[in-house]
Each structure stands twice: as C-alpha cells, then as structure tokens.
Protein backbone atom coordinates (compact mmCIF):
# COMPACT_ATOMS: atom_id res chain seq x y z
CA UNK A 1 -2.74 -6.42 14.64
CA UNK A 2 -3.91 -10.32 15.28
CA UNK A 3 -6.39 -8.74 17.88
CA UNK A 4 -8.43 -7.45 15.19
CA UNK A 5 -8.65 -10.07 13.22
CA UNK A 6 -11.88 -11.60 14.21
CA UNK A 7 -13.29 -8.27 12.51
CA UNK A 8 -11.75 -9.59 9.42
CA UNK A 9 -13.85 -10.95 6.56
CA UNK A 10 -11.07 -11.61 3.24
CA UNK A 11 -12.76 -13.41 0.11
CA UNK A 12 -12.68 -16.67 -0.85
CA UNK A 13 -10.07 -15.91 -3.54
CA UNK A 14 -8.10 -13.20 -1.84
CA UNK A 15 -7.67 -15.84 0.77
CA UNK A 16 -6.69 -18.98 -1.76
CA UNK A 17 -4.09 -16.39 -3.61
CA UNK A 18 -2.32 -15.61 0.10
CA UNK A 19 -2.66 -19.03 1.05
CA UNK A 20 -0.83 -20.29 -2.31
CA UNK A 21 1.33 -17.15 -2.23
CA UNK A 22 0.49 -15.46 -5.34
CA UNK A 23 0.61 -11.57 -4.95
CA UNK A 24 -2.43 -9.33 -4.22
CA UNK A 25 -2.34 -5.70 -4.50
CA UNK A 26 -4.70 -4.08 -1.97
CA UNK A 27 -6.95 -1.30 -3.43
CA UNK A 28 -8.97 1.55 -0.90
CA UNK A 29 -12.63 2.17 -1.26
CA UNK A 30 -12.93 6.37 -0.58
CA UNK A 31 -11.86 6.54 -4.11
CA UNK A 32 -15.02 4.62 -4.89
CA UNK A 33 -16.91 6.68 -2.71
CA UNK A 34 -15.65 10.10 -2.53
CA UNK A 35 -13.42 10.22 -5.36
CA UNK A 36 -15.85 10.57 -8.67
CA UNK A 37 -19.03 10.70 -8.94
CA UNK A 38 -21.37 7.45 -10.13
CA UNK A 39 -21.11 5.61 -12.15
CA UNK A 40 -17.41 6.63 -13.26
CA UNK A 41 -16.33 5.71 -9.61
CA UNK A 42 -17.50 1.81 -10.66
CA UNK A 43 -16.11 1.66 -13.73
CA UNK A 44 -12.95 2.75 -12.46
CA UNK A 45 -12.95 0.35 -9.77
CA UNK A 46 -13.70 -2.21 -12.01
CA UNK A 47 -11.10 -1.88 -14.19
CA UNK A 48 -8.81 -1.17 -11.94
CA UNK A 49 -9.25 -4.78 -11.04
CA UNK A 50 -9.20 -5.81 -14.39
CA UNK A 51 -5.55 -4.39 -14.95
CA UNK A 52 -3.84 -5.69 -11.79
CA UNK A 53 -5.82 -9.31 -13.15
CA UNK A 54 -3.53 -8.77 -16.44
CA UNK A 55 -0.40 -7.94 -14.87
CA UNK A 56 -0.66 -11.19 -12.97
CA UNK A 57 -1.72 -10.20 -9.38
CA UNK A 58 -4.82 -10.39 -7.36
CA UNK A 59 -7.27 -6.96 -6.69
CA UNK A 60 -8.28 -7.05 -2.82
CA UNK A 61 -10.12 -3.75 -3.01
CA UNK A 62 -10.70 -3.26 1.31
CA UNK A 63 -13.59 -1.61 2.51
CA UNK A 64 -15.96 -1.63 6.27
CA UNK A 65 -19.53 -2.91 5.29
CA UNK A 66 -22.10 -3.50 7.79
CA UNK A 67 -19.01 -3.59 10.25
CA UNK A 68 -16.99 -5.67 8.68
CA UNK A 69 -13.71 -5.23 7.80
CA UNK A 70 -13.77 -6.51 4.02
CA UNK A 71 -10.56 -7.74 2.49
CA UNK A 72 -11.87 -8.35 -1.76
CA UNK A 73 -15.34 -6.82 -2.87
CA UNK A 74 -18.35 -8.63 -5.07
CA UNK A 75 -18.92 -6.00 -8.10
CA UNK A 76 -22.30 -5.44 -6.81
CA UNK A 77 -21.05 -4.58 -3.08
CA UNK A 78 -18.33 -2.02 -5.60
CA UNK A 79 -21.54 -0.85 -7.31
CA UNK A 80 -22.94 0.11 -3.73
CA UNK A 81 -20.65 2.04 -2.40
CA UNK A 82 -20.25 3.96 -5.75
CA UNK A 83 -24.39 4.64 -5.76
CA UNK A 84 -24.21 5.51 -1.80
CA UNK A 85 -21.21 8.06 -2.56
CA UNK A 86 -20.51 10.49 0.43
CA UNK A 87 -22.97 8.91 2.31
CA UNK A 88 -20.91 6.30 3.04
CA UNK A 89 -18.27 7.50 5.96
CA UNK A 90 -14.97 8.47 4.94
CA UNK A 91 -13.11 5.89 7.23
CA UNK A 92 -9.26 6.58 8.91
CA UNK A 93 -8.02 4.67 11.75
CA UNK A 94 -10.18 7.06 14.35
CA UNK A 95 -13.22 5.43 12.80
CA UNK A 96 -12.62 1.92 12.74
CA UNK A 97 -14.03 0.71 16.50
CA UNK A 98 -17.19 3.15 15.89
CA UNK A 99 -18.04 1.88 12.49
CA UNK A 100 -17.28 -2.24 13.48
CA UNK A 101 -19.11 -2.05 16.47
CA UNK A 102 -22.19 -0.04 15.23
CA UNK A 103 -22.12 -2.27 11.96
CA UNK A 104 -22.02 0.81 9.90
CA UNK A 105 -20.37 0.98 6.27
CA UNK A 106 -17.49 2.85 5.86
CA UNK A 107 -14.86 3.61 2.80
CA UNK A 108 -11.11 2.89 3.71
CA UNK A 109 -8.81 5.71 3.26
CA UNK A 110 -5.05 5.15 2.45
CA UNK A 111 -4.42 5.15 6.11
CA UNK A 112 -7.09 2.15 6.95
CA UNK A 113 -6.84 0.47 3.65
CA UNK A 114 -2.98 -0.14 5.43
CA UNK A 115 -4.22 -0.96 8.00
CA UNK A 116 -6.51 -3.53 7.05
CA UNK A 117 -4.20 -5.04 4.06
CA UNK A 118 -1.10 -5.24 6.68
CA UNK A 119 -4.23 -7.37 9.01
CA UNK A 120 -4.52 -9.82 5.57
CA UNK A 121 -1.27 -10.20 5.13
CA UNK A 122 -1.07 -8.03 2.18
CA UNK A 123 2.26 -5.80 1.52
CA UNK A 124 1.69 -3.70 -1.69
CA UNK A 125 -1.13 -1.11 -2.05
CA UNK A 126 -1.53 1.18 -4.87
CA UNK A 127 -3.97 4.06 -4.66
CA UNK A 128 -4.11 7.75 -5.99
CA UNK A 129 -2.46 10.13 -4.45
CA UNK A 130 -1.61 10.17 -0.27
CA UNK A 131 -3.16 12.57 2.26
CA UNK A 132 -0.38 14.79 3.67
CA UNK A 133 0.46 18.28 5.66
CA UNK A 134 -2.16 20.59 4.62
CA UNK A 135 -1.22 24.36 3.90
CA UNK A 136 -1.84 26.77 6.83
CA UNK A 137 -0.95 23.38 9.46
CA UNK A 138 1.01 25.52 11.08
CA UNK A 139 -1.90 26.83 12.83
CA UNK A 140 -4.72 24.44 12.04
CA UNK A 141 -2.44 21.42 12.94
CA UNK A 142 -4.46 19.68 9.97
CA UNK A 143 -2.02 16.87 8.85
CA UNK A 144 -3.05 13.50 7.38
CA UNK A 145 -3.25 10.05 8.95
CA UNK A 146 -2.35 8.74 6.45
CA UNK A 147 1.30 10.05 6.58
CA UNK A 148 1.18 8.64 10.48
CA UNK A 149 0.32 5.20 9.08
CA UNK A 150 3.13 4.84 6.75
CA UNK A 151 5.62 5.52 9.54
CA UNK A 152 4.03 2.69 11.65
CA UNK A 153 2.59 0.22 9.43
CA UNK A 154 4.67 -2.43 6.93
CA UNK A 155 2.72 -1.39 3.74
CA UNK A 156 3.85 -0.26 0.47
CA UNK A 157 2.32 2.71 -1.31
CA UNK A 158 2.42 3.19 -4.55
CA UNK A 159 0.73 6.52 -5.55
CA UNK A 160 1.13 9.67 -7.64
CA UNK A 161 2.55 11.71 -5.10
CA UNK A 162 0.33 13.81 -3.12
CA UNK A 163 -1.94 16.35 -4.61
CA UNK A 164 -0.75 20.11 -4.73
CA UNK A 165 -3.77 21.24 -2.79
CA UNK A 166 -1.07 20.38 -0.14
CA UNK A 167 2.13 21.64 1.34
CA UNK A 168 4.17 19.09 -0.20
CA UNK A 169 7.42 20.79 1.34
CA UNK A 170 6.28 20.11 4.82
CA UNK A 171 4.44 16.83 3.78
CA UNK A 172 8.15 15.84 2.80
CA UNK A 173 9.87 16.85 6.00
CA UNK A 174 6.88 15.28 7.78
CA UNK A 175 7.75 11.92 6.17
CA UNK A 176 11.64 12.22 6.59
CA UNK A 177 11.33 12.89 9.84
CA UNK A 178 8.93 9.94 10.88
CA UNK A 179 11.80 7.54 8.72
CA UNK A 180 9.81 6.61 5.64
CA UNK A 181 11.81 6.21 1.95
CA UNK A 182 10.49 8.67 -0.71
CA UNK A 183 10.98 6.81 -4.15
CA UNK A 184 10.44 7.91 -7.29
CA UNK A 185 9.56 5.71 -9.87
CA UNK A 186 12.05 6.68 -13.15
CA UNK A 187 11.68 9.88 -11.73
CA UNK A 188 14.20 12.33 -9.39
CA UNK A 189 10.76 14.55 -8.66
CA UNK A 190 7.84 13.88 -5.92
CA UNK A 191 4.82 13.78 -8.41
CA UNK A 192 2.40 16.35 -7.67
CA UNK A 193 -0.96 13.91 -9.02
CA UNK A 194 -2.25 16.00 -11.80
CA UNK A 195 0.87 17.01 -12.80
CA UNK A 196 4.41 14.81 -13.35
CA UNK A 197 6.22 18.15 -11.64
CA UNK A 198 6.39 19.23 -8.28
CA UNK A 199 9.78 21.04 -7.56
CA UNK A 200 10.59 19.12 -4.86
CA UNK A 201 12.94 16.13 -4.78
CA UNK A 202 12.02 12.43 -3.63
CA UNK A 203 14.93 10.48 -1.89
CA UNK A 204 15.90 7.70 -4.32
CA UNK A 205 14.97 7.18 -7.79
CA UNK A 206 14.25 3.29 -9.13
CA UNK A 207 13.54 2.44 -12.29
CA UNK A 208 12.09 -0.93 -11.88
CA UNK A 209 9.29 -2.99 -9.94
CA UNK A 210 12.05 -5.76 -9.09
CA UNK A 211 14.75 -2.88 -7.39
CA UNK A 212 10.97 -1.51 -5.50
CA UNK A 213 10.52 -4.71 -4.34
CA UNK A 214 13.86 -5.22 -3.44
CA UNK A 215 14.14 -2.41 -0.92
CA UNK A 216 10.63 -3.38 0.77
CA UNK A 217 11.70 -6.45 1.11
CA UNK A 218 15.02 -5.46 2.47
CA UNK A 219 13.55 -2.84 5.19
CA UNK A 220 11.60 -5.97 6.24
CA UNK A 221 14.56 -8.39 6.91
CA UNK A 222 16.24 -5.51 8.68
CA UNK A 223 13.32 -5.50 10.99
CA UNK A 224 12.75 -1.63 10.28
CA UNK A 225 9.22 -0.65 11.23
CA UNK A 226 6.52 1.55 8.62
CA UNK A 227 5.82 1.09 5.53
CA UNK A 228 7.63 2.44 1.77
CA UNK A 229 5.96 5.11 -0.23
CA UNK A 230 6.66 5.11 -4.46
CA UNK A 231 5.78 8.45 -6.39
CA UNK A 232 4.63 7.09 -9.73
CA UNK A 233 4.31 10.29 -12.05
CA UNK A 234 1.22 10.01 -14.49
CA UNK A 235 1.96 9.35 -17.80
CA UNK A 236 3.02 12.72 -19.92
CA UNK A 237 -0.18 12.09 -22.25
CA UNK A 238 -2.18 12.75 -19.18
CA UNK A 239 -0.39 15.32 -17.21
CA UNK A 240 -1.74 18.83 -16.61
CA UNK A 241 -0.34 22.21 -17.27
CA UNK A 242 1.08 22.85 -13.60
CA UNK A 243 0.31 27.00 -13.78
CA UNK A 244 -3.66 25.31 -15.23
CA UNK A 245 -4.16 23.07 -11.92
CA UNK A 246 -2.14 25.16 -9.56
CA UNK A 247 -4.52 28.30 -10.24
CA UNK A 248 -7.82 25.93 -10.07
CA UNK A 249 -6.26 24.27 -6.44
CA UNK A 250 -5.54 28.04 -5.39
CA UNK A 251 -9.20 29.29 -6.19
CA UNK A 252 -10.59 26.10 -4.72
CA UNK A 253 -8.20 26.25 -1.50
CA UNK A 254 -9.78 30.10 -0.89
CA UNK A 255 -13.55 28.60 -1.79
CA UNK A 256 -12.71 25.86 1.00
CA UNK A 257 -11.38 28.94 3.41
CA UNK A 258 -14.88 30.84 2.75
CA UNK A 259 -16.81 28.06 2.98
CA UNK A 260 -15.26 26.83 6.28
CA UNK A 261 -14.88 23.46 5.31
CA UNK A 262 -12.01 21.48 6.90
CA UNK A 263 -11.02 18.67 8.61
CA UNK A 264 -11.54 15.30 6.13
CA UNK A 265 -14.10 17.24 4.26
CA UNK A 266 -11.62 19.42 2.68
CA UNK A 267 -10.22 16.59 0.10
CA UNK A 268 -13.33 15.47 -1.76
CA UNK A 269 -14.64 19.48 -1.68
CA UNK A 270 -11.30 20.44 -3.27
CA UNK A 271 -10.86 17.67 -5.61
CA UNK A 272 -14.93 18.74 -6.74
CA UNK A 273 -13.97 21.99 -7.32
CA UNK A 274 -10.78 21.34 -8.68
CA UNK A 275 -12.46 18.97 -11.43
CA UNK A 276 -15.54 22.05 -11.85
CA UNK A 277 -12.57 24.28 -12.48
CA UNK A 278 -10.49 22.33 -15.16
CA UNK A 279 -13.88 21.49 -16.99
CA UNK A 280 -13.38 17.88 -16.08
CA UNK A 281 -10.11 17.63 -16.92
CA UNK A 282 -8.88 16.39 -13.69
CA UNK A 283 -11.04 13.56 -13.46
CA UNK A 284 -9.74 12.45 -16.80
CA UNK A 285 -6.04 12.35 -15.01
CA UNK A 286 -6.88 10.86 -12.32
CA UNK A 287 -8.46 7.68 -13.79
CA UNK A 288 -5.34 7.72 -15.48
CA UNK A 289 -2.98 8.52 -12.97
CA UNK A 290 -4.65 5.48 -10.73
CA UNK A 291 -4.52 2.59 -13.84
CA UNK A 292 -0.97 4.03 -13.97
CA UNK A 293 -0.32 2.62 -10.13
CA UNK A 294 -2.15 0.00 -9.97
CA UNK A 295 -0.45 -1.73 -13.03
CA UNK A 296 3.04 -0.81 -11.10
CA UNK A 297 1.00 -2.15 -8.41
CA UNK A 298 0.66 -5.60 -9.55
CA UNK A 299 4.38 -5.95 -11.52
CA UNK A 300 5.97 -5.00 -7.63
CA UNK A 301 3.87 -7.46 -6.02
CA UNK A 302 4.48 -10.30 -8.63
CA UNK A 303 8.16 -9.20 -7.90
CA UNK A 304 7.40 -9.08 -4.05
CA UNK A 305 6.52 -12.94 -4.27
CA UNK A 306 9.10 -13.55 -6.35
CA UNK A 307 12.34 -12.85 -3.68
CA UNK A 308 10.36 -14.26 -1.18
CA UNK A 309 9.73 -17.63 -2.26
C-alpha cells in the first residue's frame, strides 16, 4: 500500500494522534453523501465525531476531494459533501485511480474507507452496516467490494451487520469462505441493521471491546491476512419490527427490479425507499444504529493501543 501514499493527505491531528499512538477510529464519507439527506447527513457526521472524542479516541472521517485521498475532514469540507449529496461519486476501490488522477471528489465506501485507513496506519473502522451478496447474485453476480476488502485488507469493522435488503445467508458463506471472523458483539445473531434479529448465526460472540481487540490483535501477530468484521446490534430502544422493515425492503427490492436500477445505485435507492416506506422511521435507526458503533468504535481502539504499547 506504501505506493499510494504520495496520494495521501492525513490532518494535522490525525497525524500527531498516530505519531504519539493514541487510537483513531476511521469513519467513511458515502454515509455523508448518500446515506441521509442534508443537513441530517452533517449533523450526524458531526456528532459522530463528537462521541468517538468522548470515548477517548480520535475521528479520521476518510474521504477523495479534489483527488486527494483525505485521512480527517474540516467541518466545512463535512458540510460539502453533505450539500453536494449524490453528486459526489460513490467511491470503491474501482474508482480510486480515476477519481485521484482526474482530481475529482469522491465519498469512500466501506471498501475504500479500508483501504485508505489501512494506507494511514489506522486499524479500527466503524461504519453502518457492510455491503454484501445481493439477492438474485446468482445470476446478476452483484456482490459487494466491500466483502472482497475485508478478506484482503488488515481493518476492523465494526458495523450493524448488513442490511436485509441482502442475502445475508450467502453474504455469510461469502465471508467464511474468503477466511474473515464473524463476531457478534453480546450477541450469538448477525444483526440485520434495522433490526437486532436476523436468523442467522455469527461465528463467535464477545462481550467486550478489550476480548475484540484482543483477537485483531492476535490475527495480526499470527501474520493472518484481511481484516475482522464485529456485528454490533442497535440498541432494543431503536430496533424495528423485523415483519415492518422486511415488508418495506421487499416492496422496495421489487420497485428497484421495475425500475432497473442496479449495480451501486441499488443501496442508496433502497435505503430511500426503505426510509419513504417506514415514514422515516429508518433514518431514525440508523443514526442510532451508527452512534451505537462508533462509540464501540472508539472503546476497541483505546483497547487496540492499549496491548500494543
């Protein structure tokens, strides 16, 4: 990853807290961008810094602006990517070279925020929910990068699962197969985002940030390649009826199918609809769901630093 490097642009105190070894918890920018609409998409990101700040760790929120890879983000550069929304490019790994070398902007994904943290030097990322193996991929082969990048790069995800608008059966086998841990956080269940219950198992349960740490740091030493990904449920207050948000994600899925929208287009169109459906409902849990993470976030990193000094 060194080659890359002299794309790399990492603020002044992102830099002084991996210099000094302090922990920073890396944060992606599509959420900004394509996640919720402005100005919620701001404010979230905002305090989203705030709360890693208060649980002791640094916020490196990573994002590609005027074709630079950006490692920690001004509030006003966060306030423009929330106002230019979608028309900011929705950035995975197949994007990078175009966007750097046409100095375009472009809002990381799971799969490039890893990318670009693992660059800084940056091990724990907290974020949503993960892209994964979408339904019907038996014919459209439409499978997240982001489930490619955890099986390659040394990054931990912490995240609510992935969303049901997914085949989280195959997303599973997809994972197991490519050698990446499934933990749930106090929890024997994947997470399903929205919703604390998914029906399918994860492969380890932990019920602290110091055991999380722990095995990251342990699947390090043992020179094991990829990264770790942690299903954090969202809290019960904020948890949706599963038959509610399954019926919205089916109606949106067929709405998608009509439409024929696909290819990274499909997330942001179904989490839209999904949100139109549920009368805003879903937007509610997922600010939640994401201050959820990121405060596991920052007590994993703090415990990161701590074994390894």
């Amino acid at each position: 990853m060194q080659n890359l490097n002299k794309f790399l642009d990492i603020s002044p105190e992102v830099q002084q807290a991996l210099d000094e070894g302090k922990p920073v918890v890396a944060l992606e920018s599509t959420i900004i961008s394509h996640g919720m609409p402005y100005p919620q998409n701001k404010e979230t990101a905002l305090k989203v810094e705030q709360i890693i700040r208060d649980n002791g760790a640094i916020p490196a929120t990573i994002a590609v602006i005027g074709g630079r890879l950006r490692v920690g983000l001004s509030p006003e550069e966060i306030d423009y990517l929330g106002k230019k929304g979608h028309d900011v490019t929705k950035a995975s790994r197949r994007d990078l070279a175009v966007l750097c070398s046409r100095g375009m902007d472009g809002a990381t994904t799971v799969t490039t925020t890893m990318i670009i943290a693992h660059m800084a030097g940056i091990e724990v990322f907290a974020t949503g929910g993960i892209g994964g193996v979408h339904r019907g991929a038996e014919t459209t082969m439409d499978i997240s990068a982001d489930l490619e990048e955890l099986a390659n790069t040394p990054v931990m995800v912490i995240c609510a699962g992935a969303k049901s608008i997914l085949d989280l059966g195959l997303t599973l086998e997809f994972l197991e197969t490519r050698g990446v841990p499934v933990l749930g956080y106090q929890t024997e269940e994947l997470p399903a985002f929205y919703t604390r219950h998914s029906g399918f198992s994860v492969d380890y349960r932990v019920d602290t940030p110091e055991e999380l740490a722990q095995i990251f740091h342990t699947k390090r030493e043992m020179g094991l390649k990829g990264g770790v990904l942690v299903g954090n449920p969202i809290p019960e207050e904020y948890s949706m009826d599963k038959a509610t948000i399954d019926a919205a994600i089916d109606q949106a899925i067929a709405e998608a199918e009509e439409q024929g929208i696909h290819g990274k287009e499909t997330t942001p169109f179904l989490l839209a609809k999904v949100s139109e459906l549920t009368g805003g409902d879903s937007l509610d849990s997922n600010i939640q769901l994401v201050f959820n993470n990121v405060a596991l976030g920052a007590k994993t990193a703090v415990a990161l630093r701590a074994i390894e000094q």
